[in-house]
Protein backbone atom coordinates (compact mmCIF):
# COMPACT_ATOMS: atom_id res chain seq x y z
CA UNK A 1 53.84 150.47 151.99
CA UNK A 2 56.50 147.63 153.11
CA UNK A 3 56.93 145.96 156.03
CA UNK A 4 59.87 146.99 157.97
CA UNK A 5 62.08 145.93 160.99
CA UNK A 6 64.09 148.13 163.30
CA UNK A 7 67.11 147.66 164.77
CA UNK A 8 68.48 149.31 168.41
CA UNK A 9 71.62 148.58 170.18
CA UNK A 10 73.25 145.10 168.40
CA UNK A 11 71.17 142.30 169.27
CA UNK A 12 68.23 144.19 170.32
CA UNK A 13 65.49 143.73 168.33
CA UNK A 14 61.82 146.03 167.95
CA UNK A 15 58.92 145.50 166.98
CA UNK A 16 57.83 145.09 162.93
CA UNK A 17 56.40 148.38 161.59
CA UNK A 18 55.13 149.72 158.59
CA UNK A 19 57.09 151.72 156.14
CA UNK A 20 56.59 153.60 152.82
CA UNK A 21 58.83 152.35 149.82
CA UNK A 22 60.52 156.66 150.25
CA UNK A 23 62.56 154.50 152.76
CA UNK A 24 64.65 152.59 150.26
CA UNK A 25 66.44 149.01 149.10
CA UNK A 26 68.44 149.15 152.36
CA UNK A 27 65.70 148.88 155.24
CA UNK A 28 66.38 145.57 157.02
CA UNK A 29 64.35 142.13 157.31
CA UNK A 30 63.99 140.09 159.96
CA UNK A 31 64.06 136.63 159.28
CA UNK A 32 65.22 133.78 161.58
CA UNK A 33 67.40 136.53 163.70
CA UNK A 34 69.41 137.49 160.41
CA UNK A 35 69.78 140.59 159.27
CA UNK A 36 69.29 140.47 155.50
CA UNK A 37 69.24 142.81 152.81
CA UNK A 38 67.07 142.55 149.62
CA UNK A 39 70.08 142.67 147.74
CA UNK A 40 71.55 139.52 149.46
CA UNK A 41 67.98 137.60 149.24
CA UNK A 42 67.99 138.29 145.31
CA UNK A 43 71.69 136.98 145.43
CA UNK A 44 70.59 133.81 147.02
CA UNK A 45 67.94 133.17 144.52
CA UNK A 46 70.25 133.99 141.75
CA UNK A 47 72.54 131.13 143.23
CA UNK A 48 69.65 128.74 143.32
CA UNK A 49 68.87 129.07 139.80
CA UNK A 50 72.00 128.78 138.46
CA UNK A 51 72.51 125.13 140.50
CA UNK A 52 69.18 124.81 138.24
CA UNK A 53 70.25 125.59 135.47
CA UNK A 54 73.43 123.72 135.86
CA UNK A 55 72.35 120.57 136.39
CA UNK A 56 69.65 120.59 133.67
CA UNK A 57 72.49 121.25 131.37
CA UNK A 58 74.44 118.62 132.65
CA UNK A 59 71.28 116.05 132.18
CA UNK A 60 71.32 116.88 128.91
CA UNK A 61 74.81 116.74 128.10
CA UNK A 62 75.01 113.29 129.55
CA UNK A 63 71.50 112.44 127.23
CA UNK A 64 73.35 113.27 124.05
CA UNK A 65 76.00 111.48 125.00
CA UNK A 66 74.04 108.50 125.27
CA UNK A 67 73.15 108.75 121.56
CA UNK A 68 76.37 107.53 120.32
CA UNK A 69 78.75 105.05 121.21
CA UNK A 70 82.29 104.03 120.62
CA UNK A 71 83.05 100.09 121.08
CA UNK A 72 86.99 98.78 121.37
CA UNK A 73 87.05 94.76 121.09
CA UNK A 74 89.50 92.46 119.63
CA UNK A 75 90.66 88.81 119.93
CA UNK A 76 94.10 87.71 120.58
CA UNK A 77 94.53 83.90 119.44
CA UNK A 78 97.90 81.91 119.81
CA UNK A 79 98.68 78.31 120.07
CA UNK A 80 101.96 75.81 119.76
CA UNK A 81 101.29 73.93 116.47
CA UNK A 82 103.10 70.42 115.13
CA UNK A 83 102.30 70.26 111.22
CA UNK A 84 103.49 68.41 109.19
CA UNK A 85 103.14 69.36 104.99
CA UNK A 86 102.66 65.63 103.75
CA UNK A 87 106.47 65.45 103.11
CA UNK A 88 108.49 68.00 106.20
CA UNK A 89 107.54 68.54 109.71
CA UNK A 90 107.39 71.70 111.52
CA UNK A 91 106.74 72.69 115.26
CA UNK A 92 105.93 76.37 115.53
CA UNK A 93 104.13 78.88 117.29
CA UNK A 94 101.49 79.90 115.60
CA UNK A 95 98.32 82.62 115.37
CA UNK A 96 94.79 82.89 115.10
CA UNK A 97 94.02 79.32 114.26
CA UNK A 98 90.42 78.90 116.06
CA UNK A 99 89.53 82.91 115.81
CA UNK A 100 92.07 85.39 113.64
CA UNK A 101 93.76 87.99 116.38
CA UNK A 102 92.17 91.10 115.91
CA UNK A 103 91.33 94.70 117.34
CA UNK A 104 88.33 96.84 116.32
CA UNK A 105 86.05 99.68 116.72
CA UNK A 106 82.72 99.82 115.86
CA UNK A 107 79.80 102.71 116.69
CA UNK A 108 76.71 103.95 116.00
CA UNK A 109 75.16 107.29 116.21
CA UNK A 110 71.32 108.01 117.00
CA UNK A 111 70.16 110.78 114.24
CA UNK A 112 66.73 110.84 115.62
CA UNK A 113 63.43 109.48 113.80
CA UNK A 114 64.62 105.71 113.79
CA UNK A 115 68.12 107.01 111.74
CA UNK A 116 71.05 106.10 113.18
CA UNK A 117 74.77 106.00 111.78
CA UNK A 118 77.16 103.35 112.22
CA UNK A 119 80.44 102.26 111.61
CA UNK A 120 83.11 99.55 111.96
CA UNK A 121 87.21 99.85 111.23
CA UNK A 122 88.38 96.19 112.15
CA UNK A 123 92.29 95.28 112.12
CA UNK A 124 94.28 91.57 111.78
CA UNK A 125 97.37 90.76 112.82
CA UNK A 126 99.73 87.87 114.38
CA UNK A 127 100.53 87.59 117.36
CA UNK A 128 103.29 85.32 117.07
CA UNK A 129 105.57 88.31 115.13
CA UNK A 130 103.38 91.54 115.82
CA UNK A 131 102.84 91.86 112.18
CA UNK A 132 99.74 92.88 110.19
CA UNK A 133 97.37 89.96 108.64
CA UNK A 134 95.46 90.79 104.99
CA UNK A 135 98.61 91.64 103.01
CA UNK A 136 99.19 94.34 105.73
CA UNK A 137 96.38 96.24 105.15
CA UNK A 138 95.53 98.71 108.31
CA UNK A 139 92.17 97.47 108.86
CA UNK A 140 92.11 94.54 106.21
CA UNK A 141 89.41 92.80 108.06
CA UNK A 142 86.35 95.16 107.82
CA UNK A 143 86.13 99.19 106.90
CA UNK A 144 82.91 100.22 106.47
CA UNK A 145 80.21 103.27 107.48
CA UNK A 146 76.36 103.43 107.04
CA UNK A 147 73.10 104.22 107.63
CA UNK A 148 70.60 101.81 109.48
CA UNK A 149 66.37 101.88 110.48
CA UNK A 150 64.23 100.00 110.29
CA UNK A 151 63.70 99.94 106.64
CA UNK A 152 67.30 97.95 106.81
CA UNK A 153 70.54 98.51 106.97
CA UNK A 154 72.89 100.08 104.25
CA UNK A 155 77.24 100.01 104.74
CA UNK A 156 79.76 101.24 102.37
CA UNK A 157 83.93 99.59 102.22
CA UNK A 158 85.72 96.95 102.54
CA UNK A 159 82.60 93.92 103.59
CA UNK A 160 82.49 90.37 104.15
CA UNK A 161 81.06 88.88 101.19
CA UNK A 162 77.51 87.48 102.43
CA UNK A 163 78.27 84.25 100.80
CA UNK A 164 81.20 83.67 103.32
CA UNK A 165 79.34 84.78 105.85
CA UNK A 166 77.07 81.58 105.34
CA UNK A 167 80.27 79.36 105.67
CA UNK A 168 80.78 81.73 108.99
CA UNK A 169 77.42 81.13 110.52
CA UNK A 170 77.31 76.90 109.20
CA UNK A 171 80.77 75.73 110.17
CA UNK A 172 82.34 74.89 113.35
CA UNK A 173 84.55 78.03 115.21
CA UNK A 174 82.71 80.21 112.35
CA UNK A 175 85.66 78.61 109.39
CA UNK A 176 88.22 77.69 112.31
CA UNK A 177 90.64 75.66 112.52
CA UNK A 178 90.20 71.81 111.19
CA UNK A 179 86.80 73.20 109.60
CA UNK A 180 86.33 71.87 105.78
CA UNK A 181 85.45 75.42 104.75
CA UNK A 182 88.79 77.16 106.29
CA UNK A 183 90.16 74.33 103.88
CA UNK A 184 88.03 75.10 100.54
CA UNK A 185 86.86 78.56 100.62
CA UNK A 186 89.97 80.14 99.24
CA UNK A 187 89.51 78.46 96.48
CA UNK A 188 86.06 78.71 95.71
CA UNK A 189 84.87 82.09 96.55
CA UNK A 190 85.96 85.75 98.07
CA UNK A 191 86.18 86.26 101.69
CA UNK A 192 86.13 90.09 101.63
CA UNK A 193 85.83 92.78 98.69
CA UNK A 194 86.45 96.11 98.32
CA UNK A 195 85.07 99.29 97.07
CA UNK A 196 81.17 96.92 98.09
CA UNK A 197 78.07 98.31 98.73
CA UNK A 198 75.49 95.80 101.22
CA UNK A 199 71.81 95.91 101.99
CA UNK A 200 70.15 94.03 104.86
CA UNK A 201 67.00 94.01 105.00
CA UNK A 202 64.27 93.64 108.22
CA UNK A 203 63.79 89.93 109.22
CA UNK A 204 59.86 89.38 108.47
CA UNK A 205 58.99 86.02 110.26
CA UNK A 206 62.87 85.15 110.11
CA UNK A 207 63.49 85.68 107.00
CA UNK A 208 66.06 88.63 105.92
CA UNK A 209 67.25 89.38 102.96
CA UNK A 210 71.21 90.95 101.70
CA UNK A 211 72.04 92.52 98.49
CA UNK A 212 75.33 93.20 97.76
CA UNK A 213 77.22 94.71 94.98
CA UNK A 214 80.83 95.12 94.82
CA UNK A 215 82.37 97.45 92.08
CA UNK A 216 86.01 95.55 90.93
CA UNK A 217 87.53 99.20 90.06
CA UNK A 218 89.80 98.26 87.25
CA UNK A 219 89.88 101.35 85.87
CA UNK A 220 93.56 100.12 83.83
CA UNK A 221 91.42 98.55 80.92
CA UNK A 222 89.34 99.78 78.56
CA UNK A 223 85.99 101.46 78.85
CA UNK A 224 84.38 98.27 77.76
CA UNK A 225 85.78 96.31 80.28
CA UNK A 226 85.37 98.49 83.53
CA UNK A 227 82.67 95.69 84.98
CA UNK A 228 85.35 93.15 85.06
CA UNK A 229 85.89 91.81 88.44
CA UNK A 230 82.74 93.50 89.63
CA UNK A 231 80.23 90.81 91.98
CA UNK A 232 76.49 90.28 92.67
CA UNK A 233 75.64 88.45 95.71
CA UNK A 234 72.14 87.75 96.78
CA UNK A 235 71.62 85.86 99.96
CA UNK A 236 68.07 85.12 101.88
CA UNK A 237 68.39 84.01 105.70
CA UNK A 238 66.51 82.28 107.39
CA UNK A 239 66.25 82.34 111.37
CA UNK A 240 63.25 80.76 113.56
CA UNK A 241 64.74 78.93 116.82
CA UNK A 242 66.72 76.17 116.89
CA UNK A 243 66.38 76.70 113.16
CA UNK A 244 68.62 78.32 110.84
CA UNK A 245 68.95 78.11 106.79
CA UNK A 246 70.31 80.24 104.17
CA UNK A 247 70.47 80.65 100.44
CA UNK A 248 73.16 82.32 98.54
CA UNK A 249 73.10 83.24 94.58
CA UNK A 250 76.75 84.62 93.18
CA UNK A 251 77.67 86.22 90.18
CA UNK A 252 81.38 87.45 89.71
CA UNK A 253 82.53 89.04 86.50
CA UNK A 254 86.48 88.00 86.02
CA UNK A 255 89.75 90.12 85.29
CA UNK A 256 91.86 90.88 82.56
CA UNK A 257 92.93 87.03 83.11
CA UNK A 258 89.93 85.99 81.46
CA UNK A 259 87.79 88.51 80.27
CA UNK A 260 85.01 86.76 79.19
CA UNK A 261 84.45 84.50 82.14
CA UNK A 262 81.52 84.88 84.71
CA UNK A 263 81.91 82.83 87.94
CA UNK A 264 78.37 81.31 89.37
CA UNK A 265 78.58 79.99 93.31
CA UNK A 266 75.48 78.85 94.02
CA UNK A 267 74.93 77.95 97.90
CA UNK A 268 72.42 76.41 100.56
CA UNK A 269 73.37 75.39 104.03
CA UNK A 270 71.09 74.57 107.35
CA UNK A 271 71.50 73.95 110.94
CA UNK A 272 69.47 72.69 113.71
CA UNK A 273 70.03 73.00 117.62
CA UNK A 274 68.74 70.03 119.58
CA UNK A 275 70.74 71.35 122.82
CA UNK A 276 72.84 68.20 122.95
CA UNK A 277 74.60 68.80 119.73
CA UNK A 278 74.21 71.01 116.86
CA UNK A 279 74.61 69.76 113.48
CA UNK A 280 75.57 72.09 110.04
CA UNK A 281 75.78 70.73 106.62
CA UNK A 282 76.77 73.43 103.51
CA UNK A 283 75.90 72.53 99.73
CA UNK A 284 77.70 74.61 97.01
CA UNK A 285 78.31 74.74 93.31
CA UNK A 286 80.61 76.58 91.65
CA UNK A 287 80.39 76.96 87.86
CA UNK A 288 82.43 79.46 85.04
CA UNK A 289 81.34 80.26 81.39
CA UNK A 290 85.13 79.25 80.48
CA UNK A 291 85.35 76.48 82.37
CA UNK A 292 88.80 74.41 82.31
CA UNK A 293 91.79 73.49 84.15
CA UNK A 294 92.98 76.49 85.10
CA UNK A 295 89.35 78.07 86.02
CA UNK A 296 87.92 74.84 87.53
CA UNK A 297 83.87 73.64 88.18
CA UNK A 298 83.71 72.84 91.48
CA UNK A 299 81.19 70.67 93.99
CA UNK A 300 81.61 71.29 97.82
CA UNK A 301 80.00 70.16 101.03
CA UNK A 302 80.51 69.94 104.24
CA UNK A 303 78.88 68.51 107.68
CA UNK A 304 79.67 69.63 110.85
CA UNK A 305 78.44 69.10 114.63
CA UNK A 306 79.16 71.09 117.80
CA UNK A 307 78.73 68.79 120.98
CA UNK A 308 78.80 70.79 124.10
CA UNK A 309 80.57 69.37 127.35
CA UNK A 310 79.90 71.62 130.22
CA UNK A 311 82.07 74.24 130.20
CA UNK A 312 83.79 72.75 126.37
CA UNK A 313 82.71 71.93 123.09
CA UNK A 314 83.29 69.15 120.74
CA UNK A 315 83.46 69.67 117.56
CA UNK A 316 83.71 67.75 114.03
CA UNK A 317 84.08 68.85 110.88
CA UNK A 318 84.41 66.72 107.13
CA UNK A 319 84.50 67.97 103.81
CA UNK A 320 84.63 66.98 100.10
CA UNK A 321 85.60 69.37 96.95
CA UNK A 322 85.14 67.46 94.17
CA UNK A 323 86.90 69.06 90.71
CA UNK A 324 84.62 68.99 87.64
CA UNK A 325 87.26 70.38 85.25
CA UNK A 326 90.53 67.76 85.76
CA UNK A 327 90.73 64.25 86.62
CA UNK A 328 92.10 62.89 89.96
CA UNK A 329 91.81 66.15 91.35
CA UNK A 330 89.55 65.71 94.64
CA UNK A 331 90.31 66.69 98.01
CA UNK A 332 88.90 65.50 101.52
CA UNK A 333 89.11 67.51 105.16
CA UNK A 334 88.53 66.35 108.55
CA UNK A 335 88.93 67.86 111.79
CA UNK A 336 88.15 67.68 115.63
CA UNK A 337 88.22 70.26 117.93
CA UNK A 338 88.16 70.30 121.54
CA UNK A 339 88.03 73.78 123.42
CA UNK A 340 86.97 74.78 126.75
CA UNK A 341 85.77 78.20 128.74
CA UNK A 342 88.26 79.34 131.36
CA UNK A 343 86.07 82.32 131.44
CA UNK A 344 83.25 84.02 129.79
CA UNK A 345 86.30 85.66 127.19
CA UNK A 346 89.61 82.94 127.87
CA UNK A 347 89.00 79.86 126.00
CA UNK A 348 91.69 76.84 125.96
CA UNK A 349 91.38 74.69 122.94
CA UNK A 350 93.58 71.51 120.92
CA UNK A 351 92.62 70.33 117.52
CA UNK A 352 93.82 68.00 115.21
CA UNK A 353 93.01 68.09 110.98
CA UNK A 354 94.56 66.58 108.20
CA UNK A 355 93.73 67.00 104.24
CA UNK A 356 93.25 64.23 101.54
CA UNK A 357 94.54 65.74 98.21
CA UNK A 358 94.04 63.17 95.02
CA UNK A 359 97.52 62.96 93.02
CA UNK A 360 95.97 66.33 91.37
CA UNK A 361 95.14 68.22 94.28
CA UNK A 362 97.78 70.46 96.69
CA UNK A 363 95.02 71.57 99.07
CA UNK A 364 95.89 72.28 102.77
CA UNK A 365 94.97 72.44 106.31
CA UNK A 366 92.74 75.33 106.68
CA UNK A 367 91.84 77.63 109.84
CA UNK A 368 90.68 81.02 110.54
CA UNK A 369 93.74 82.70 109.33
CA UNK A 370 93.32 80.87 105.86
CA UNK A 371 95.99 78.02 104.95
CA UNK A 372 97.20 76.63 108.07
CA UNK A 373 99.67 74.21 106.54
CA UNK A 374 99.88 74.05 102.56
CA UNK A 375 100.49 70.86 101.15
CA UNK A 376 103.65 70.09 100.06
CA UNK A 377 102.80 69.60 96.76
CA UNK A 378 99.89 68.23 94.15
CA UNK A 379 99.03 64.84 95.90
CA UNK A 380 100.74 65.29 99.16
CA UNK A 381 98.20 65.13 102.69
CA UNK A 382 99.28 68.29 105.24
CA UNK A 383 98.13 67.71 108.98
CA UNK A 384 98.68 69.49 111.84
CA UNK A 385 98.34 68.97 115.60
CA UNK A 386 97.88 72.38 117.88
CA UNK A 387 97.16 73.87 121.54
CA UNK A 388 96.34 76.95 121.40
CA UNK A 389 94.53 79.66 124.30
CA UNK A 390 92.33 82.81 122.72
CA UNK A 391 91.19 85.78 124.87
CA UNK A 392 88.72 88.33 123.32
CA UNK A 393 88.36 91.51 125.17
């Protein structure tokens, strides 16, 4: 039996009564002085769900999005420079002296279970031409992808050599302009390698480890010398605090300009924040099998200090490379730095660094874009003078 309403004239409404289901889908239903069928309730539910069902599928859509990520950043550095090469003088505008202009893009993707992918395709150029930096390499600063959890991190390209990194993370403007190892590092060591496979490991009680092989690919010579230009680099760091230390082991297997040569950098550095200034000092060796005039021994370090001014930083920076293969061959940097927050990403800054060179040495003024002013010659002292602004986005 079902329960059944009847209609009279329009309007008029009787009582409920009983009927049997012979009297079909169509019989009418009272409810709230509408007259609906049980076709349209069923509709109306239908409609309901599907809302439902819509927005669940929306929650999840916007969950999965949430697993990965897609960054855009960059720096744009410029600045008006007066240098002078120890013979000529120059005024110029000039890029990237505190921070290299750059633009990059960097992600990560959860894989579920801890896993995640990641990525980062990083790009220099100047901003004083519009041209690329790195030899005009499309993303000559960084190309890499990997896997990370917490077992560590593992990344595949074109890296930072760890050992530079510790100049990075121990020098004023991580190796900016005036800084002794912007001056030096050139010449002692890689900044970035191809074709290099990295491990980071976990920091346990501060302490992380990063293995790092890079394969030199010279696939022109012979069989027996395919390892030529291929590097180790093993680097423990150390982070607790104010407190930060690192040590760096290198082993670099030369080219078919020497063959049987095997480059050594061996490398300590350590800093310590006590809030009013922030001192770094960097210790390195550098050492080859076939040591001589042409593949020079080298001693290097460096102290620097960060001062912080309200809303600027001072900063100092000396250096000494000392040349174990040739006599009267020593160099000496200093620098100052002065730069100060517009905003949390516009930073104005002036600077002022000149080089020492011994009647043997031609080393110049160094920043973050390398060799800021090269010397004119063996025994000649480049300076420079700059104001620059940098905006990172």
């Amino acid at each position: 039996m079902g329960l059944r309403t009847f209609v009279g004239r329009r309007g008029a409404l009787r009582q409920p009564a009983f009927c049997s289901p012979a009297d079909g889908v169509g019989s009418f239903i009272f409810i709230k002085r509408q007259y609906l069928t049980i076709k349209d309730i069923w509709r109306q539910n239908m409609k309901k769900t599907l809302i439902v069902l819509s927005a669940l599928a929306a929650l999840a859509g916007a969950a999965h999005a949430q697993s990965s990520n897609v960054t855009i950043y960059g720096i744009v550095d410029s600045g008006i420079e007066f240098a002078n090469n120890g013979k000529d003088s120059v005024s110029r505008v000039q890029s990237g002296s505190l921070a290299q202009s750059r633009i990059g893009f960097t992600g990560t993707e959860d894989l579920g279970g801890g896993l995640k992918a990641l990525f980062m395709l990083e790009n220099g150029f100047n901003v004083d031409n519009g041209s690329l930096a790195q030899s005009g390499l499309l993303f000559g600063r960084q190309a890499f992808v990997g896997l990370g959890s917490a077992a560590g991190t593992v990344t595949l390209g074109r890296q930072y050599e760890p050992l530079h990194s510790l100049h990075v993370k121990f020098s004023t403007h991580a190796v900016g302009f005036g800084d002794a190892s912007a001056a030096y590092v050139p010449a002692i060591e890689d900044v970035r390698l191809d074709n290099s496979l990295k491990y980071v490991s976990p920091a346990f009680a501060g302490l992380a480890m990063t293995l790092f092989y890079a394969l030199g690919e010279n696939t022109a010579l012979p069989a027996a010398g395919k390892s030529y230009g291929n590097l180790l680099n093993i680097q423990a760091n150390y982070d607790n605090g104010p407190l930060a230390a690192a040590l760096s082991y290198v082993s670099k297997r030369k080219t078919a300009a020497a063959p049987d040569n095997i480059t050594k950098n061996i490398a300590a550095a350590v800093s310590y924040d006590f809030s009013l200034l922030k001192p770094y000092l960097i210790l390195e060796t550098v050492r080859n099998d076939l040591s001589s005039a042409a593949i020079p021994n080298y001693d290097f370090w460096s102290l620097a200090m960060d001062v912080p001014l309200g809303q600027g930083r001072l900063n100092f920076s000396y250096g000494s490379l000392k040349n174990k293969s040739a006599a009267n061959a020593n160099s000496r940097s200093y620098g100052v730095v002065f730069d100060y927050d517009l905003s949390k990403r516009t930073t104005l800054y002036t600077g002022y660094s000149k080089v020492s060179n011994d009647a043997g040495a031609g080393f110049g003024v160094g920043s973050a874009n390398g060799s800021e002013v090269a010397a004119a010659g063996p025994g000649y002292d480049p300076r420079a003078l700059i104001f620059g602004i940098r905006h990172k986005f």
